[in-house]
N, C-alpha and C. Protein backbone atom coordinates (compact mmCIF):
# COMPACT_ATOMS: atom_id res chain seq x y z
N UNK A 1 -28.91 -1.04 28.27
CA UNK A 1 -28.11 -1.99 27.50
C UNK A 1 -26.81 -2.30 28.24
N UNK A 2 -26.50 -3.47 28.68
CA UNK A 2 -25.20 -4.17 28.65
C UNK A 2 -24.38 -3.63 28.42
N UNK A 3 -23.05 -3.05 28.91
CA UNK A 3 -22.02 -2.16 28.67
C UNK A 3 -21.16 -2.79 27.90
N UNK A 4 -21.35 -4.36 27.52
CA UNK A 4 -20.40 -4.99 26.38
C UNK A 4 -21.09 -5.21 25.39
N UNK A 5 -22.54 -4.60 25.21
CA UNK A 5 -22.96 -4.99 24.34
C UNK A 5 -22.71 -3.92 23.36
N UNK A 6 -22.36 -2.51 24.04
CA UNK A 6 -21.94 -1.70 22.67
C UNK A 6 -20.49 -2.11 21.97
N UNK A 7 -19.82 -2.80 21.99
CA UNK A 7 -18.44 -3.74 21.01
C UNK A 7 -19.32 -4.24 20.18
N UNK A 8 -20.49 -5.17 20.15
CA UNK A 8 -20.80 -5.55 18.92
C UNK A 8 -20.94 -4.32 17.73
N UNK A 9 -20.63 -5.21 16.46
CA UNK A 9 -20.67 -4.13 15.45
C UNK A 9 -21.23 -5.36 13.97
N UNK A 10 -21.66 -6.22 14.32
CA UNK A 10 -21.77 -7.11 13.11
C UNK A 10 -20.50 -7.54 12.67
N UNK A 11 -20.78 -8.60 11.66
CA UNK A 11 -19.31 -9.44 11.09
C UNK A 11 -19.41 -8.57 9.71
N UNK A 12 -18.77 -7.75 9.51
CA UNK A 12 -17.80 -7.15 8.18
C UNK A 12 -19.38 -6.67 7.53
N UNK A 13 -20.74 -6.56 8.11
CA UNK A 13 -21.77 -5.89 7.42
C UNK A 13 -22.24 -4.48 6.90
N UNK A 14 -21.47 -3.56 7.71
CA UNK A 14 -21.45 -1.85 7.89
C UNK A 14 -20.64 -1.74 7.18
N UNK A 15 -20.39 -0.15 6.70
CA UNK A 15 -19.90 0.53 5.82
C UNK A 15 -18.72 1.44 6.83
N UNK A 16 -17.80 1.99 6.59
CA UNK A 16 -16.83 1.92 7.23
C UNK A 16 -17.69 3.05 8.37
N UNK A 17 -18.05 3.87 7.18
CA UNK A 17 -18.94 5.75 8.29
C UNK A 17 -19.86 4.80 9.05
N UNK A 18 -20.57 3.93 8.76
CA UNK A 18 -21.61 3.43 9.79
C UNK A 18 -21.20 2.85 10.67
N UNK A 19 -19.84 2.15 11.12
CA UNK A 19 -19.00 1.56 11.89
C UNK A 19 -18.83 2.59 12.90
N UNK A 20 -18.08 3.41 12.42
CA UNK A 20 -17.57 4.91 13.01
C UNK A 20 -18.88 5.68 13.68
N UNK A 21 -19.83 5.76 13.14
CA UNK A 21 -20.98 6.61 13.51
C UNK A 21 -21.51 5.52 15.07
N UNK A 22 -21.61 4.40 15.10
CA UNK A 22 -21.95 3.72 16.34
C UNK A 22 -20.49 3.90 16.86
N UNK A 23 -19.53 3.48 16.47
CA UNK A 23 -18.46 4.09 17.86
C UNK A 23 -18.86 5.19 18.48
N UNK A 24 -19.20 6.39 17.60
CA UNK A 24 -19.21 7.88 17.87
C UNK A 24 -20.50 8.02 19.35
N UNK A 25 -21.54 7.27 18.93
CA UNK A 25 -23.04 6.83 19.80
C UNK A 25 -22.00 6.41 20.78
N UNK A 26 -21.72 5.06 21.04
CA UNK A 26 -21.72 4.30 22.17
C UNK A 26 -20.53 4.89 22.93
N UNK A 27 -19.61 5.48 22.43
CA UNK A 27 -18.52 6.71 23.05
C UNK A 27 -19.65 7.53 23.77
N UNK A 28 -20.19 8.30 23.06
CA UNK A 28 -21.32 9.76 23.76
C UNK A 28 -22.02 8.79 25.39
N UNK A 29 -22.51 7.47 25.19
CA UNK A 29 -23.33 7.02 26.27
C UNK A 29 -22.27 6.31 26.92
N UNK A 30 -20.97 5.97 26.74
CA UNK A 30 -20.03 5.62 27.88
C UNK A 30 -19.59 6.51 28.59
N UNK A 31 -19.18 7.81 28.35
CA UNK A 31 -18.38 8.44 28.95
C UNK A 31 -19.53 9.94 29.16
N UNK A 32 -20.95 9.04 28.96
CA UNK A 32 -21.91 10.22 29.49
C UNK A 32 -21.53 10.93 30.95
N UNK A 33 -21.64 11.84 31.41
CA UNK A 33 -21.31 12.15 32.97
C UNK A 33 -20.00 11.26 33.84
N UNK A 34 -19.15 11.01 32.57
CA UNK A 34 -18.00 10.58 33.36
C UNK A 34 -16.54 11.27 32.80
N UNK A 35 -16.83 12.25 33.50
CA UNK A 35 -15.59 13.56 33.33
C UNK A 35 -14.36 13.30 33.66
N UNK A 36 -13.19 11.99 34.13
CA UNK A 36 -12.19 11.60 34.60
C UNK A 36 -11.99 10.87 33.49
N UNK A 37 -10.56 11.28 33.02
CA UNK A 37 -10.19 10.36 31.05
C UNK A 37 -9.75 8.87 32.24
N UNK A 38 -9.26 9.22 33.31
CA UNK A 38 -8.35 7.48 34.14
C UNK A 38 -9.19 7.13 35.48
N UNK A 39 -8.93 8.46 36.11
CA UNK A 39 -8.55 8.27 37.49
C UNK A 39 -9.40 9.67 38.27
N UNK A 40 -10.28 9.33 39.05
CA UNK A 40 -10.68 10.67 39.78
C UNK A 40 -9.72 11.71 40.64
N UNK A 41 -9.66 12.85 40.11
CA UNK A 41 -8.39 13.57 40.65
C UNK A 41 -8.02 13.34 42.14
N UNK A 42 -9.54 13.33 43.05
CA UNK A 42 -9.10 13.61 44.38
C UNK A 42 -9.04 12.24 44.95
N UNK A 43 -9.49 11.74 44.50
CA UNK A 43 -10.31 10.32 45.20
C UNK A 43 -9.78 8.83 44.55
N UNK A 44 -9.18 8.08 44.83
CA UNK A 44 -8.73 6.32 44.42
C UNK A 44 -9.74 5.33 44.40
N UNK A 45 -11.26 5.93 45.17
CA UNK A 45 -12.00 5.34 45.21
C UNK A 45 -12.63 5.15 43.73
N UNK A 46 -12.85 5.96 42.90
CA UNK A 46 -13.41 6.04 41.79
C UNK A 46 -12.77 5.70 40.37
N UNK A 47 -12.45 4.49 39.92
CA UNK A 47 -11.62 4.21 38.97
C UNK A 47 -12.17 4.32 37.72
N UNK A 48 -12.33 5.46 37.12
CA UNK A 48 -13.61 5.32 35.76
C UNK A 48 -12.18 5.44 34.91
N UNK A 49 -12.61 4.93 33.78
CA UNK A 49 -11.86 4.98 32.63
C UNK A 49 -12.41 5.47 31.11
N UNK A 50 -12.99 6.26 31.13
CA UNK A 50 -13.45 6.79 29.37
C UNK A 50 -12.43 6.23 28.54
N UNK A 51 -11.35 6.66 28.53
CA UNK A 51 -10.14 5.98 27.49
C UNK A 51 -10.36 4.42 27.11
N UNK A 52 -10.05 3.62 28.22
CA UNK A 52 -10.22 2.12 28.21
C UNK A 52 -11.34 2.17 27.62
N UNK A 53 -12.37 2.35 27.85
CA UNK A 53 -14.05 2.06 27.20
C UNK A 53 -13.90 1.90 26.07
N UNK A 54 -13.44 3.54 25.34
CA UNK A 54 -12.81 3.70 24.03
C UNK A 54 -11.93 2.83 22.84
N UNK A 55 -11.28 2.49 24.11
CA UNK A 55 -9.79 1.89 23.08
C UNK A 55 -10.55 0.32 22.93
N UNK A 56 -11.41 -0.17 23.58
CA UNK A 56 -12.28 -1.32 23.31
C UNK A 56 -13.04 -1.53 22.22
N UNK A 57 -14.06 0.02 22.20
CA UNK A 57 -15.13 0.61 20.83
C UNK A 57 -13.86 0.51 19.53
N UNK A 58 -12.68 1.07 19.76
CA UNK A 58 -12.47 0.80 18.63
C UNK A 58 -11.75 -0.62 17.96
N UNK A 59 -10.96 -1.10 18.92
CA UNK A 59 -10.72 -2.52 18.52
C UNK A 59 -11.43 -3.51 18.19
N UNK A 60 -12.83 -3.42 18.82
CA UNK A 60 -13.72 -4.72 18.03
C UNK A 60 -14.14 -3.81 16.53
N UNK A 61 -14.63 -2.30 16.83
CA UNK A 61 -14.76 -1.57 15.18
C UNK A 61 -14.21 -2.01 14.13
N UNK A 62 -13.02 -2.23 14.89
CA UNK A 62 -11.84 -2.54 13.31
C UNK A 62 -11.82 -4.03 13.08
N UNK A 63 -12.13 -4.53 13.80
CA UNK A 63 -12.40 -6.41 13.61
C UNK A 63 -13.65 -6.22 13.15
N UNK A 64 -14.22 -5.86 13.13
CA UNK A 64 -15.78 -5.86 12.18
C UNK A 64 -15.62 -5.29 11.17
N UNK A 65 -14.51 -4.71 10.39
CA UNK A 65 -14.20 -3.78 8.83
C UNK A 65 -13.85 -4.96 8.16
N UNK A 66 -13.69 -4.86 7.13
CA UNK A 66 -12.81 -5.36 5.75
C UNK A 66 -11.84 -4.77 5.95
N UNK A 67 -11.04 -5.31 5.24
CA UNK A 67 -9.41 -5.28 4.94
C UNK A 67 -9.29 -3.84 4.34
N UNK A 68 -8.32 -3.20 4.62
CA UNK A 68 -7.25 -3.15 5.52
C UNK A 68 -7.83 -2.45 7.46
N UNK A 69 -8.80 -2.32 7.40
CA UNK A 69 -9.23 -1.95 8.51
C UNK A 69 -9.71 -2.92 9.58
N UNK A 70 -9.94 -4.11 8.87
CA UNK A 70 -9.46 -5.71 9.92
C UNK A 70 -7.98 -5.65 10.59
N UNK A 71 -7.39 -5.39 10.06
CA UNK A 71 -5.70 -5.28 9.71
C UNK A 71 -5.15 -4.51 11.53
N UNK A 72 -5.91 -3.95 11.72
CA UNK A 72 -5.61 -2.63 12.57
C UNK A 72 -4.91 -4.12 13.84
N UNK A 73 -3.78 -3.68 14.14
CA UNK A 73 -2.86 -4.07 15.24
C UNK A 73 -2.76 -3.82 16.81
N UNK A 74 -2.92 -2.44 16.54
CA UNK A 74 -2.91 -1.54 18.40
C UNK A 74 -4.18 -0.29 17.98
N UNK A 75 -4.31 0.07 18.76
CA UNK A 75 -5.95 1.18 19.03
C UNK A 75 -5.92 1.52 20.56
N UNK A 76 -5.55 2.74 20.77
CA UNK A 76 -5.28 3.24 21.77
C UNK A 76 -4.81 5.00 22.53
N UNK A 77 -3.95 5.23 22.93
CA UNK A 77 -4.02 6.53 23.58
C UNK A 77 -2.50 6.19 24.23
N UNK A 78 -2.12 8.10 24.10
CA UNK A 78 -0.88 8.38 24.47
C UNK A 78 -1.18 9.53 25.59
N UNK A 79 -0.95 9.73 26.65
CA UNK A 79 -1.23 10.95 27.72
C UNK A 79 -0.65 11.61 28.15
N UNK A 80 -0.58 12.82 27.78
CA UNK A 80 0.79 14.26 28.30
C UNK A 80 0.79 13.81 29.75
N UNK A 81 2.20 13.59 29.72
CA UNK A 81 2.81 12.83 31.27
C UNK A 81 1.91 14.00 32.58
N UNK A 82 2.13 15.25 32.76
CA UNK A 82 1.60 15.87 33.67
C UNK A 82 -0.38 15.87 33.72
N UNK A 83 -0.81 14.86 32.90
CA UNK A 83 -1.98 14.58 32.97
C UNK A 83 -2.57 13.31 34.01
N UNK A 84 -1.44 12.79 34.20
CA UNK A 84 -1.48 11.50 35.36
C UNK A 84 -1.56 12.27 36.92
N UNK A 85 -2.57 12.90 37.35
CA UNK A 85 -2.10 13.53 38.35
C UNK A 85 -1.50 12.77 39.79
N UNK A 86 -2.36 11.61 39.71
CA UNK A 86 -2.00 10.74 40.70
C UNK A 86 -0.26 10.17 40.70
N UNK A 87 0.05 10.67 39.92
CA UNK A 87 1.51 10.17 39.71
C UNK A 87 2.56 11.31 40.13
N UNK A 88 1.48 12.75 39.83
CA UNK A 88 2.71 13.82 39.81
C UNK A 88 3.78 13.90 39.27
N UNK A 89 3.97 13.41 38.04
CA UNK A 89 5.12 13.46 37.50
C UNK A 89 5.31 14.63 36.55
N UNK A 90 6.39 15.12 36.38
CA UNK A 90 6.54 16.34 35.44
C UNK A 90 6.43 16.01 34.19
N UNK A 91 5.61 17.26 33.19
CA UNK A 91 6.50 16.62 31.94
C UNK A 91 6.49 18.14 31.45
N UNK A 92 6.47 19.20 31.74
CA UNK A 92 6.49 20.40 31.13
C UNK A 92 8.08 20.66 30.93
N UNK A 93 8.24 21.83 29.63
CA UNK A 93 9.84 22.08 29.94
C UNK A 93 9.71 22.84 31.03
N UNK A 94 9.16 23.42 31.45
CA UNK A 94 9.65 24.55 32.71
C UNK A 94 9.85 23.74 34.04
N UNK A 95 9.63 22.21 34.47
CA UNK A 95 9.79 21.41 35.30
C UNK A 95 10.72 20.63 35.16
N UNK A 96 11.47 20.33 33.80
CA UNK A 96 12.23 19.14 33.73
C UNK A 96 13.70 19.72 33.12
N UNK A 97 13.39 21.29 32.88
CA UNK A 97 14.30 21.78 32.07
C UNK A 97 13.86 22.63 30.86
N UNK A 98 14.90 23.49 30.67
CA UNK A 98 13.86 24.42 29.32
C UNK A 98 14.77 23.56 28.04
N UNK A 99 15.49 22.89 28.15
CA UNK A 99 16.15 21.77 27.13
C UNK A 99 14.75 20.55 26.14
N UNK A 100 14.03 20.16 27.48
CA UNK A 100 13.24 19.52 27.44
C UNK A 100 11.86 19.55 26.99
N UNK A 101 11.11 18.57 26.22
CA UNK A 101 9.95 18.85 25.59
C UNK A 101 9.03 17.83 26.32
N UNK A 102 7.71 18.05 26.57
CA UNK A 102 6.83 16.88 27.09
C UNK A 102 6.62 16.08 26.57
N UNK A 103 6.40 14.98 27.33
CA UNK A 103 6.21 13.64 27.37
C UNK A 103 4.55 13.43 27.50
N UNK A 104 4.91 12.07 26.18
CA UNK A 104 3.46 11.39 26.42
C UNK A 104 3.98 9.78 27.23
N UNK A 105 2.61 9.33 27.95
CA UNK A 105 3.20 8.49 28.77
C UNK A 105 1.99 7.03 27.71
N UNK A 106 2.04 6.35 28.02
CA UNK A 106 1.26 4.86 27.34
C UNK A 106 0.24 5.15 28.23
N UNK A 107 -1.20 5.06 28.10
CA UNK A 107 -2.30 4.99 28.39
C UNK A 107 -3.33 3.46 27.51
N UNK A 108 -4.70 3.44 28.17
CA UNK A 108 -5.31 2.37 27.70
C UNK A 108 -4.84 2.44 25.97
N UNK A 109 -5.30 1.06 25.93
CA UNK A 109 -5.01 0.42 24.92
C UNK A 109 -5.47 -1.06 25.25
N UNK A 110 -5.62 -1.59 23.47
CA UNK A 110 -5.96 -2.91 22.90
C UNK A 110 -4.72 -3.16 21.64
N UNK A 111 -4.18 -4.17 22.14
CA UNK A 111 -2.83 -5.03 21.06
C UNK A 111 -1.72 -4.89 21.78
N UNK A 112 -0.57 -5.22 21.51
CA UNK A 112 -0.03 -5.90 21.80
C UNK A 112 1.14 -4.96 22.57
N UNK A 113 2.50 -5.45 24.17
CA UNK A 113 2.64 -4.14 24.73
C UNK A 113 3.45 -3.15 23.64
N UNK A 114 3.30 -1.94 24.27
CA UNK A 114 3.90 -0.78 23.87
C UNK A 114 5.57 0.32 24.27
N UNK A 115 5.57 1.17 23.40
CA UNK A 115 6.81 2.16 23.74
C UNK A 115 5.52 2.48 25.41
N UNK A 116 6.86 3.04 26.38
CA UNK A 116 5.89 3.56 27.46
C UNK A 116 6.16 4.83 27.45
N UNK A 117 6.93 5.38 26.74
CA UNK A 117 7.06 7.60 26.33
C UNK A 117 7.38 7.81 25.73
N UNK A 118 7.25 8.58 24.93
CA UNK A 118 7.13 9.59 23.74
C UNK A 118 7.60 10.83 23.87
N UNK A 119 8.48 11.26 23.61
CA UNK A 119 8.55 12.64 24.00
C UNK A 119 8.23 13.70 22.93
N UNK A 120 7.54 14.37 23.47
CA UNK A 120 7.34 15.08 22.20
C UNK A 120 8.01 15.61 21.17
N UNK A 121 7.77 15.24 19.61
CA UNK A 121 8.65 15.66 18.62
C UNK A 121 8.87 14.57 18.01
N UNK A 122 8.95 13.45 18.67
CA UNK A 122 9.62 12.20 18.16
C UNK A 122 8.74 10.96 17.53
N UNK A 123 8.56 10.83 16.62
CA UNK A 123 8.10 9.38 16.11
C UNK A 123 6.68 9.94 15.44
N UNK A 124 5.56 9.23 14.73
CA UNK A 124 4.67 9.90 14.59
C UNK A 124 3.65 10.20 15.70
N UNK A 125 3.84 9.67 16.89
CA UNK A 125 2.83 10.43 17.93
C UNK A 125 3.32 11.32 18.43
N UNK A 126 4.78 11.65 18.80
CA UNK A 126 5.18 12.89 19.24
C UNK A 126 5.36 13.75 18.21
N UNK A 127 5.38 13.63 16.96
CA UNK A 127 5.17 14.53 15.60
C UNK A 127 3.12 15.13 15.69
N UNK A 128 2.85 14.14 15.83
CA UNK A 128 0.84 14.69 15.82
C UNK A 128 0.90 15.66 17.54
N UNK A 129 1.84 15.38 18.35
CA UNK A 129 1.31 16.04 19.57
C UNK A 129 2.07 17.17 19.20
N UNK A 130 3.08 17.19 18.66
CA UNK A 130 3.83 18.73 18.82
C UNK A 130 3.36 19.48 17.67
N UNK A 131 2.66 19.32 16.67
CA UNK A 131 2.17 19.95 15.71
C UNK A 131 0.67 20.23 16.00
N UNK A 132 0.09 19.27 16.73
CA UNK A 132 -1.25 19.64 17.21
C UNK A 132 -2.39 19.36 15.71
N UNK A 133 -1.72 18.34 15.17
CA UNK A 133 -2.67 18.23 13.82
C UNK A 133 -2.66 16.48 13.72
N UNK A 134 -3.66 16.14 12.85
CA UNK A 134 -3.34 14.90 12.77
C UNK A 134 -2.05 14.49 11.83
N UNK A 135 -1.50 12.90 11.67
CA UNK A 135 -0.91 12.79 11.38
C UNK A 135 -1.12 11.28 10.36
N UNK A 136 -0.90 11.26 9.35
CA UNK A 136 -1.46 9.96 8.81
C UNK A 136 -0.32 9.50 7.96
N UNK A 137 -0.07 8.33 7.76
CA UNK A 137 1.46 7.83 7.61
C UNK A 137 0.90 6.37 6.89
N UNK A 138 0.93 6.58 5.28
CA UNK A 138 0.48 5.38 4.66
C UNK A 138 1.76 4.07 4.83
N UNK A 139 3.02 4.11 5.36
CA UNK A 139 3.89 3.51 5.13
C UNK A 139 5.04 4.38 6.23
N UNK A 140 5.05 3.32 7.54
CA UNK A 140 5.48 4.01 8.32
C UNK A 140 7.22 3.38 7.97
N UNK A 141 7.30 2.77 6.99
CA UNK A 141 8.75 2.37 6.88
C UNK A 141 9.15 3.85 6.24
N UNK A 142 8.56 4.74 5.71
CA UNK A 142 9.24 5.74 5.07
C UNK A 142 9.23 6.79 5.59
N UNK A 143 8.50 6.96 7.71
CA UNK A 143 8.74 8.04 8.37
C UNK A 143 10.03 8.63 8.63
N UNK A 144 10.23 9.28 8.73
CA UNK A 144 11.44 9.59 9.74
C UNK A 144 11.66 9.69 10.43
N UNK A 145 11.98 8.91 11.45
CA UNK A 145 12.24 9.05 12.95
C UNK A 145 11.62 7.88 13.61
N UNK A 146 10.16 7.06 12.45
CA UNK A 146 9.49 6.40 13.12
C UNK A 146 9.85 5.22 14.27
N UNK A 147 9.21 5.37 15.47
CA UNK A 147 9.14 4.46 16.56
C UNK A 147 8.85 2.98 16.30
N UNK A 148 9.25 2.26 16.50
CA UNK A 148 8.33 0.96 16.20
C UNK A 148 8.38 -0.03 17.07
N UNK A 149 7.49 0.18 17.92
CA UNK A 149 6.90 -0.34 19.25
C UNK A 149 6.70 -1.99 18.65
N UNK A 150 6.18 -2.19 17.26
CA UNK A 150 5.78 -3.10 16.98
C UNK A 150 6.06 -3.85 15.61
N UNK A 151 7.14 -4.64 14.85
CA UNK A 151 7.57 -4.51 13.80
C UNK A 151 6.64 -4.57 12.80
N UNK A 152 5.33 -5.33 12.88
CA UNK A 152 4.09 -5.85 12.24
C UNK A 152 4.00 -4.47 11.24
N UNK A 153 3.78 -3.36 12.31
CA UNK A 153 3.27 -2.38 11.86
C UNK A 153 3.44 -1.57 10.45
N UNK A 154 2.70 -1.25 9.81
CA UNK A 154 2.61 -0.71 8.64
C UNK A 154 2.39 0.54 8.26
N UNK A 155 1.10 0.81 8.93
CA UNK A 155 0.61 2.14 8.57
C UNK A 155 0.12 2.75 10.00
N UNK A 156 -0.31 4.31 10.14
CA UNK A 156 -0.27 4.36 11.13
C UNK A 156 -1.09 6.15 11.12
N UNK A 157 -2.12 6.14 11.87
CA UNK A 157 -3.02 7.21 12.16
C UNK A 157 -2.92 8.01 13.62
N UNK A 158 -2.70 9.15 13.51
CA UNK A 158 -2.28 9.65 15.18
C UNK A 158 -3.25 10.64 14.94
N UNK A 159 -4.06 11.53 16.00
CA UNK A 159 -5.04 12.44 15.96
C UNK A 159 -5.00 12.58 17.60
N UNK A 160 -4.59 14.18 17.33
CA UNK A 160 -4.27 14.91 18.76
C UNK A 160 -5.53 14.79 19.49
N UNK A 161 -5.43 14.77 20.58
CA UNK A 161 -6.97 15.79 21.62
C UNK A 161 -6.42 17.15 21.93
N UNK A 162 -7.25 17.87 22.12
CA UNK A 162 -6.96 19.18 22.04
C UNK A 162 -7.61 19.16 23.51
N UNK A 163 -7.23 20.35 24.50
CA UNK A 163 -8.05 21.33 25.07
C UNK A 163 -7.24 22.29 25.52
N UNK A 164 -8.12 23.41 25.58
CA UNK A 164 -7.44 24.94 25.41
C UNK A 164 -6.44 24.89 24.27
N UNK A 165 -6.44 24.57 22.99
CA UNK A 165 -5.44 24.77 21.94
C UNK A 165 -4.17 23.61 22.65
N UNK A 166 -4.19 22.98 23.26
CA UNK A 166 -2.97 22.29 23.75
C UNK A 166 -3.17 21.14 23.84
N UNK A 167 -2.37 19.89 23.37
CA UNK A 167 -2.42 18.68 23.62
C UNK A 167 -2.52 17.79 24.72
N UNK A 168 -3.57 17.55 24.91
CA UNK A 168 -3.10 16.79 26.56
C UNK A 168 -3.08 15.06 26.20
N UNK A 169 -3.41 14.33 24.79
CA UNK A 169 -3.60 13.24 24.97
C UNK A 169 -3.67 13.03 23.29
N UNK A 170 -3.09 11.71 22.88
CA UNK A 170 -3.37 11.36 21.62
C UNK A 170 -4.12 9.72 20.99
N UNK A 171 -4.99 10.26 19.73
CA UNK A 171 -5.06 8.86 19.57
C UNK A 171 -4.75 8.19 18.68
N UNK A 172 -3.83 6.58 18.84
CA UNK A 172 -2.78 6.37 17.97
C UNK A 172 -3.48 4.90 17.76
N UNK A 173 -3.72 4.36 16.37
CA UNK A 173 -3.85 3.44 15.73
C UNK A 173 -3.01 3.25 14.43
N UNK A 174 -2.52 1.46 14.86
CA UNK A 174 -1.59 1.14 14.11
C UNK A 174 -1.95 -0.21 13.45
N UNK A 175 -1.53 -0.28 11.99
CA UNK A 175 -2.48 -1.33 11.05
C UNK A 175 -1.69 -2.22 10.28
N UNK A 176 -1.17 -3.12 10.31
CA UNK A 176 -0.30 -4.34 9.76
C UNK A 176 -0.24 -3.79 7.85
N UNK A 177 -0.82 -3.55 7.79
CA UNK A 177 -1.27 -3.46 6.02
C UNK A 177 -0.79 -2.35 5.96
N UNK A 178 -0.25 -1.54 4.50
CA UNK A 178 0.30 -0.06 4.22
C UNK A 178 -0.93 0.31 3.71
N UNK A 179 -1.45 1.77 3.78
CA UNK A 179 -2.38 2.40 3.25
C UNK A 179 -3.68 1.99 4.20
N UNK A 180 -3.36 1.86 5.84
CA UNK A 180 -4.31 1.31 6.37
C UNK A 180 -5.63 2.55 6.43
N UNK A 181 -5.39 3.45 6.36
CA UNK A 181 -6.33 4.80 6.53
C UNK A 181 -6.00 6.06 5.70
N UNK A 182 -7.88 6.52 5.29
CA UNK A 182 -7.57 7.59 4.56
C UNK A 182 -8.99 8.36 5.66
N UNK A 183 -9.23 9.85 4.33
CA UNK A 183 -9.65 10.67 5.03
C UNK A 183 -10.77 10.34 5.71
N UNK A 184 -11.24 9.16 5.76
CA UNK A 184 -12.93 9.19 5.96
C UNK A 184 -11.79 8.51 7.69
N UNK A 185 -10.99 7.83 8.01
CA UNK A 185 -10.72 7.67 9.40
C UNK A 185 -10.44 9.03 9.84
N UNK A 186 -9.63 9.85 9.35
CA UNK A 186 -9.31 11.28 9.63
C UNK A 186 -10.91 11.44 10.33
N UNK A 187 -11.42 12.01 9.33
CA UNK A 187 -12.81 12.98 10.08
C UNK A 187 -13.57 12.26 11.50
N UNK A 188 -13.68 11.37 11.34
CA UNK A 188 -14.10 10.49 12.27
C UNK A 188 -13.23 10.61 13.59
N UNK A 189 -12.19 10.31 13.48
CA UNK A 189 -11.14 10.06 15.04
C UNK A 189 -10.83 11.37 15.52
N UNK A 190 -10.86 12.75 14.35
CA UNK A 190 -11.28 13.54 14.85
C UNK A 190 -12.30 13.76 15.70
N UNK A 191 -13.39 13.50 15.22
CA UNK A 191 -14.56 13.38 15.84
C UNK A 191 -14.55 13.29 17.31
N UNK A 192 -14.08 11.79 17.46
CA UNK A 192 -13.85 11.26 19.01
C UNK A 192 -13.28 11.83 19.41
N UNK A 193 -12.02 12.70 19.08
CA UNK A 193 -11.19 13.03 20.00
C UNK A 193 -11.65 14.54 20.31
N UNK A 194 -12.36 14.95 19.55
CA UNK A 194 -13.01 16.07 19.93
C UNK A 194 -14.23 15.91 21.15
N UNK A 195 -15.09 14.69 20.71
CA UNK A 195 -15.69 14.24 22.00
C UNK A 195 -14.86 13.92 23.33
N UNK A 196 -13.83 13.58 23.26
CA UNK A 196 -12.95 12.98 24.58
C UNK A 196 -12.76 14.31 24.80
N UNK A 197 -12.48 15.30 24.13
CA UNK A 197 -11.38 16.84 25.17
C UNK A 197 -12.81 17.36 25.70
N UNK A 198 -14.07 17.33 25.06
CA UNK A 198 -15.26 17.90 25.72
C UNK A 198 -15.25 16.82 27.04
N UNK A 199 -15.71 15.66 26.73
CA UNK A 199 -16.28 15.19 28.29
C UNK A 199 -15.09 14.25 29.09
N UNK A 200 -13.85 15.22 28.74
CA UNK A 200 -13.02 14.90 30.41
C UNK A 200 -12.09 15.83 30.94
N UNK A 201 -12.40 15.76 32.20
CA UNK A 201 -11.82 17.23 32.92
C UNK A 201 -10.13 16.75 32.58
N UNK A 202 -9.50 17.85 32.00
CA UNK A 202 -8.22 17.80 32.20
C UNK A 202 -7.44 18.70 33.06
């Protein structure tokens, strides 16, 4: 099959889990045997992207929902700065300072541009990375601290990746409408992001 043909999802016909359950499929057969979330560690020759693939599966997903899950604005990924290896950049405190907390840097994404770091602690993606839990925010006017990359924005779903108990990457969807997500997105983006920390070398 056509590698654009897994974005189709029907016009507003699926049920939200059946939406989610073919993301979950066509995630497993994109990023089959492709263990690099960006960039092949050693090599420039090899530009695979699992993330990008991803952040695609879910932006047409959410254009194929009903409201408020039409609604969805940005769909995408945040990446613990020392995960860019090709960049070498620090983001641990023991490299930048023991003052200092890591940084997430802007990774793929679909909508419109973005904050480009996060440091951890701050906003609701650096709140889901430093707690290591998800984070779900029916009304991000009433966060504290919230970032707003984008004024549209309303509501807002963050769900860590884990590996070895530690965050290396997050995934952050943001939805024009308040009350854009409840638990049935929870279990699900869990899901993926539990698939993403299995099939990519970090």
């Amino acid at each position: 099959m056509p590698h654009a043909d897994s974005s189709y999802f029907g016009a507003g016909n699926g049920s939200k889990s059946e939406v989610y359950t073919q993301v979950l499929e066509q995630a497993r057969g994109l990023v089959y045997d492709q263990r690099n979330w960006l960039t092949n560690h050693f090599s420039h020759r090899q530009q695979v992207s699992n993330f990008s693939n991803v952040a695609s599966l879910l932006w047409h997903a959410y254009a194929a929902l009903p409201a408020p899950s039409s609604s969805v604005n940005w769909a995408g990924f945040y990446i613990r700065q020392d995960k860019f290896p090709v960049l070498g950049a620090p983001s641990t405190a023991s490299e930048e300072g023991s003052n200092k907390k890591p940084v997430l840097l802007l990774g793929p994404f679909q909508g419109r541009p973005a904050c480009q770091e996060i440091r951890f602690g701050r906003g609701v993606c650096g709140t889901a990375a430093e707690k290591r839990e998800t984070v779900v925010v029916p009304d991000v006017l009433n966060f504290p601290g919230h970032i707003a990359c984008d004024a549209s924005s309303r509501s807002e779903i963050v769900v860590p990746i884990l590996s070895k108990g530690e965050t290396v990457a997050i995934i952050d969807i943001d939805c024009a409408e308040p009350d854009g997500f409840d638990d049935e997105d929870k279990k699900y983006l869990e899901e993926l992001a539990a698939l993403l920390a299995e099939c990519c070398d970090w």
